[in-house]
Protein backbone atom coordinates (compact mmCIF):
# COMPACT_ATOMS: atom_id res chain seq x y z
CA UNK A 1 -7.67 -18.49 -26.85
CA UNK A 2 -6.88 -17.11 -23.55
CA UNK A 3 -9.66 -16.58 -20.85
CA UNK A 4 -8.52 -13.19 -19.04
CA UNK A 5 -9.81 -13.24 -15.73
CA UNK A 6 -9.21 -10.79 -12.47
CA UNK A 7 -7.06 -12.69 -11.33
CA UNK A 8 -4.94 -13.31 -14.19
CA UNK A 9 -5.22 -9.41 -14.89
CA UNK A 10 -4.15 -8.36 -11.75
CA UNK A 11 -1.20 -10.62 -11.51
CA UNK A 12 -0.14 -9.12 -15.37
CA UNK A 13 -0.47 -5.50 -13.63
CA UNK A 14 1.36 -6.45 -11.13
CA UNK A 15 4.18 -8.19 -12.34
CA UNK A 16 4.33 -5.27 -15.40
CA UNK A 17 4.29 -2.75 -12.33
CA UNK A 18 7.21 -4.03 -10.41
CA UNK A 19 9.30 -4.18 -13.53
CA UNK A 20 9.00 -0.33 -14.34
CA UNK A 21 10.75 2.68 -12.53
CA UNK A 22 8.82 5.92 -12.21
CA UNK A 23 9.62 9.56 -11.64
CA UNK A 24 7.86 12.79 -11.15
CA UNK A 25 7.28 14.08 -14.52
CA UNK A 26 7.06 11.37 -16.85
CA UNK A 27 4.54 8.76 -17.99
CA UNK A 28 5.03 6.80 -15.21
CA UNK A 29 3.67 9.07 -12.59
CA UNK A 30 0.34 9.37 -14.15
CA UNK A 31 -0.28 5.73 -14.53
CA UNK A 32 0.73 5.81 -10.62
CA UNK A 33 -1.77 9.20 -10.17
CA UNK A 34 -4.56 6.89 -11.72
CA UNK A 35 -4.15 3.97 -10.19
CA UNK A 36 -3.72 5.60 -6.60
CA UNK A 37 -6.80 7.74 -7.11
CA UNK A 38 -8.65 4.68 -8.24
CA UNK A 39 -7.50 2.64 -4.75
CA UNK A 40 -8.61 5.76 -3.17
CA UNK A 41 -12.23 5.39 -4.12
CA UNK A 42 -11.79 1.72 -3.67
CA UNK A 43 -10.84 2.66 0.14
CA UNK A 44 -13.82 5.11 0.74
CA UNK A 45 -15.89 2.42 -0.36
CA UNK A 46 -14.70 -0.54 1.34
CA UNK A 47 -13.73 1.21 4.62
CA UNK A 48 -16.01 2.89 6.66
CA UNK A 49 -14.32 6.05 8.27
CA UNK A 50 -11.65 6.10 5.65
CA UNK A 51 -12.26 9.34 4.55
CA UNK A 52 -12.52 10.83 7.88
CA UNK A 53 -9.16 9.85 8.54
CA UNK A 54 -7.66 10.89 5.04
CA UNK A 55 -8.97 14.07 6.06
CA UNK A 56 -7.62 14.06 9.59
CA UNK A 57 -4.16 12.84 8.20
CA UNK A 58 -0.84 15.35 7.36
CA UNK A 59 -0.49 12.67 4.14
CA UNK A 60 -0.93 9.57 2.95
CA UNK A 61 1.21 6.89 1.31
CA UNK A 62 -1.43 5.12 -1.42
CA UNK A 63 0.43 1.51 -2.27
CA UNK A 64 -2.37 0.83 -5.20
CA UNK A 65 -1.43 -2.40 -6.16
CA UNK A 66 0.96 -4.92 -3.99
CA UNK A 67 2.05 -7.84 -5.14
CA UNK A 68 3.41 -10.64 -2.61
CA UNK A 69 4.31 -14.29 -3.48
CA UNK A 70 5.87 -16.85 -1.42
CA UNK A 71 7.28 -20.60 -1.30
CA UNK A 72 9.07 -20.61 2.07
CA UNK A 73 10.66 -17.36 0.78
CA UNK A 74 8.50 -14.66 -0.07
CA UNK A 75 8.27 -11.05 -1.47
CA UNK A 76 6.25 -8.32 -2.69
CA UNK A 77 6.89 -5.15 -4.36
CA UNK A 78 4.72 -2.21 -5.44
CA UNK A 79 4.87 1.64 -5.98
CA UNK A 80 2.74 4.29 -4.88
CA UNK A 81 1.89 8.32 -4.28
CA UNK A 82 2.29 10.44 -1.45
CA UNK A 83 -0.56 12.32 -1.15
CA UNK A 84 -0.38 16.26 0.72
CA UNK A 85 -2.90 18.48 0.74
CA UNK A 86 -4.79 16.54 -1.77
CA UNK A 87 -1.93 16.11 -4.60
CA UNK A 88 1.04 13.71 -5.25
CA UNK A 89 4.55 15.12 -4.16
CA UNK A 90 6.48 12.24 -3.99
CA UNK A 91 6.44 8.45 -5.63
CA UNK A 92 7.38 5.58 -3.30
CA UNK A 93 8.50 1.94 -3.91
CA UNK A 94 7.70 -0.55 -1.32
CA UNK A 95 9.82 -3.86 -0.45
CA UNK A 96 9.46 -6.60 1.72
CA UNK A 97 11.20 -9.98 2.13
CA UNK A 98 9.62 -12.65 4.34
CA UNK A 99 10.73 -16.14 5.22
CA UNK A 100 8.06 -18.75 6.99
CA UNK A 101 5.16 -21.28 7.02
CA UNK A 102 3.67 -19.37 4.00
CA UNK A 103 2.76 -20.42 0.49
CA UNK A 104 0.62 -18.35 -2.77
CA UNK A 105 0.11 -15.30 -4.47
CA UNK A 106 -1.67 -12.36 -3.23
CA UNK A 107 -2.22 -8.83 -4.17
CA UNK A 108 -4.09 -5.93 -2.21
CA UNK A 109 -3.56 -2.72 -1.70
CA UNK A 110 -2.63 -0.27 1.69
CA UNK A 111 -2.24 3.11 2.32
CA UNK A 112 0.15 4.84 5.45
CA UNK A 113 -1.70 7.86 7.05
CA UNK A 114 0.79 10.12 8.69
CA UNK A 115 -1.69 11.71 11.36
CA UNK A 116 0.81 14.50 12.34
CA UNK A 117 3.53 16.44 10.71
CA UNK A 118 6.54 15.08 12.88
CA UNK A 119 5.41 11.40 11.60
CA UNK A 120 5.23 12.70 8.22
CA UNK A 121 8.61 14.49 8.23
CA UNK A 122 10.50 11.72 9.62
CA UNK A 123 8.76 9.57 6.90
CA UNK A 124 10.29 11.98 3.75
CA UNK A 125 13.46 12.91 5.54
CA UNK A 126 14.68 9.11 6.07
CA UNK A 127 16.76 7.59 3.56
CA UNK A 128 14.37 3.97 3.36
CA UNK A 129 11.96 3.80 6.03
CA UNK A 130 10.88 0.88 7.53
CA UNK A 131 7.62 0.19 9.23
CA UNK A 132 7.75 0.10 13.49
CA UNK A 133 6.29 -0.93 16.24
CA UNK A 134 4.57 2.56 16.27
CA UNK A 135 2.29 1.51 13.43
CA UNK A 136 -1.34 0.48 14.02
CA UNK A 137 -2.81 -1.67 11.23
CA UNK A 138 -6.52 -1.88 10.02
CA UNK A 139 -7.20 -4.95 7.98
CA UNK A 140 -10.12 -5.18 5.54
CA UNK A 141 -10.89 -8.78 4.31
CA UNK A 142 -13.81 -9.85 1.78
CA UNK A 143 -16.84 -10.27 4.12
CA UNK A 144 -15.29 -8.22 7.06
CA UNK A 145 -17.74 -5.45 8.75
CA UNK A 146 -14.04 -3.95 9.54
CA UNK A 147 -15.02 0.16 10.11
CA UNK A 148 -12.37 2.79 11.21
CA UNK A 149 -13.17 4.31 14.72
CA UNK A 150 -11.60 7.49 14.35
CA UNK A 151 -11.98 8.55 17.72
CA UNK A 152 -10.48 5.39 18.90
CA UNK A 153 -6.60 5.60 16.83
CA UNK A 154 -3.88 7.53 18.66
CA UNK A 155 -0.41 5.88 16.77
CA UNK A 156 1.17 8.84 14.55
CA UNK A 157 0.90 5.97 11.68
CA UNK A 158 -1.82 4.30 10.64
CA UNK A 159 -1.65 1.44 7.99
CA UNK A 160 -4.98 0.21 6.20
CA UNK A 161 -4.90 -2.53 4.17
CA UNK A 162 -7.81 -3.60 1.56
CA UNK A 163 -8.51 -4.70 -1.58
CA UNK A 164 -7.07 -7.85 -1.35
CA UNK A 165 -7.07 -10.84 -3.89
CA UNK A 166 -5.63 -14.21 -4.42
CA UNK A 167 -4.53 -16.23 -1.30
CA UNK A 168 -1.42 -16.70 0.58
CA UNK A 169 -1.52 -19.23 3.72
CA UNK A 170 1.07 -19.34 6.61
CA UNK A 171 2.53 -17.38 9.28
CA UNK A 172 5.68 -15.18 8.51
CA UNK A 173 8.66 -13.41 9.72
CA UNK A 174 8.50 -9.96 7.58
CA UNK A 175 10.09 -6.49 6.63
CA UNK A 176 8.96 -3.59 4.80
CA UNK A 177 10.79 -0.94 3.49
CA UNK A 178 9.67 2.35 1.71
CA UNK A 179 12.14 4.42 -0.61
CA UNK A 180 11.99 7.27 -2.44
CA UNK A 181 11.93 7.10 -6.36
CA UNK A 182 14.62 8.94 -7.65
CA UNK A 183 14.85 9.39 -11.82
């Protein structure tokens, strides 16, 4: 008999996610709507000042579940929501390749906050967009007093990453890339 644990679970999620496509309209988006709105609590939880800045923000991009394994080689993969005005109006997959020092399995979950409307519409007008240097990142590990100081964050993007389990060691050379799910 099989002993399921979190871990195992969450690597079965996330393996079953990547295989699927999605569209608005179908099945698919509302197993993405639940699983962003549950990352969402997750967030406001976790992340002090998190919901001050989903409230500040023009959208979000909510990237529930990520999954990233690597050997030398690595990738991850992982769909996700963007949120406006409180409700999903687009579905997102997320890519990234990375080669390095790096070795394991991880999964966690981040979310993009577009903190003005010219970030946001460059974000949904561009073909695949890919993550710049005009991106500040928040990272929340397990133990971390990390807290948001809203006052403090100026970029147009903000990513927040949290939730994160499993382990991946090693320093790495990485791209991301966002696109649109079409069906």
């Amino acid at each position: 008999m099989s002993k399921w644990t979190r871990r195992t679970f969450l690597a079965g999620a996330g393996v079953t996610l990547a295989a699927c496509g999605n569209g608005i309209g179908n099945s698919r988006s509302a197993r993405i709507d639940y699983r962003v709105e549950l990352a969402l609590q997750q967030m406001y939880k976790e992340v002090p000042g998190s919901r001050d800045l989903a409230d500040r923000a023009a959208g979000m991009l909510v990237m529930p579940t990520i999954t990233k394994a690597a050997f030398g080689w690595g990738g991850a993969y992982g769909e996700g929501a963007l949120i406006i005005g409180g409700a999903p109006v687009d579905y997102y997959s997320m890519a990234q390749g990375s080669w390095g020092m790096q070795l394991g399995v991880q999964q966690y979950a981040h979310t993009l906050f577009f903190m003005n409307e010219e970030s946001l519409s460059d974000f949904r007008r561009s073909a695949g967009w890919q993550v710049g240097a005009d991106v500040t990142y928040v990272i929340k590990n397990k133990g971390d007093g990390v807290g948001i100081d809203t006052t403090k964050l100026r970029s147009p993007v903000i990513a927040l990453v949290y939730g994160r389990a499993g382990l991946l060691v090693g320093a790495t050379l990485e791209g991301t890339k966002y696109t649109r799910i079409l069906r």
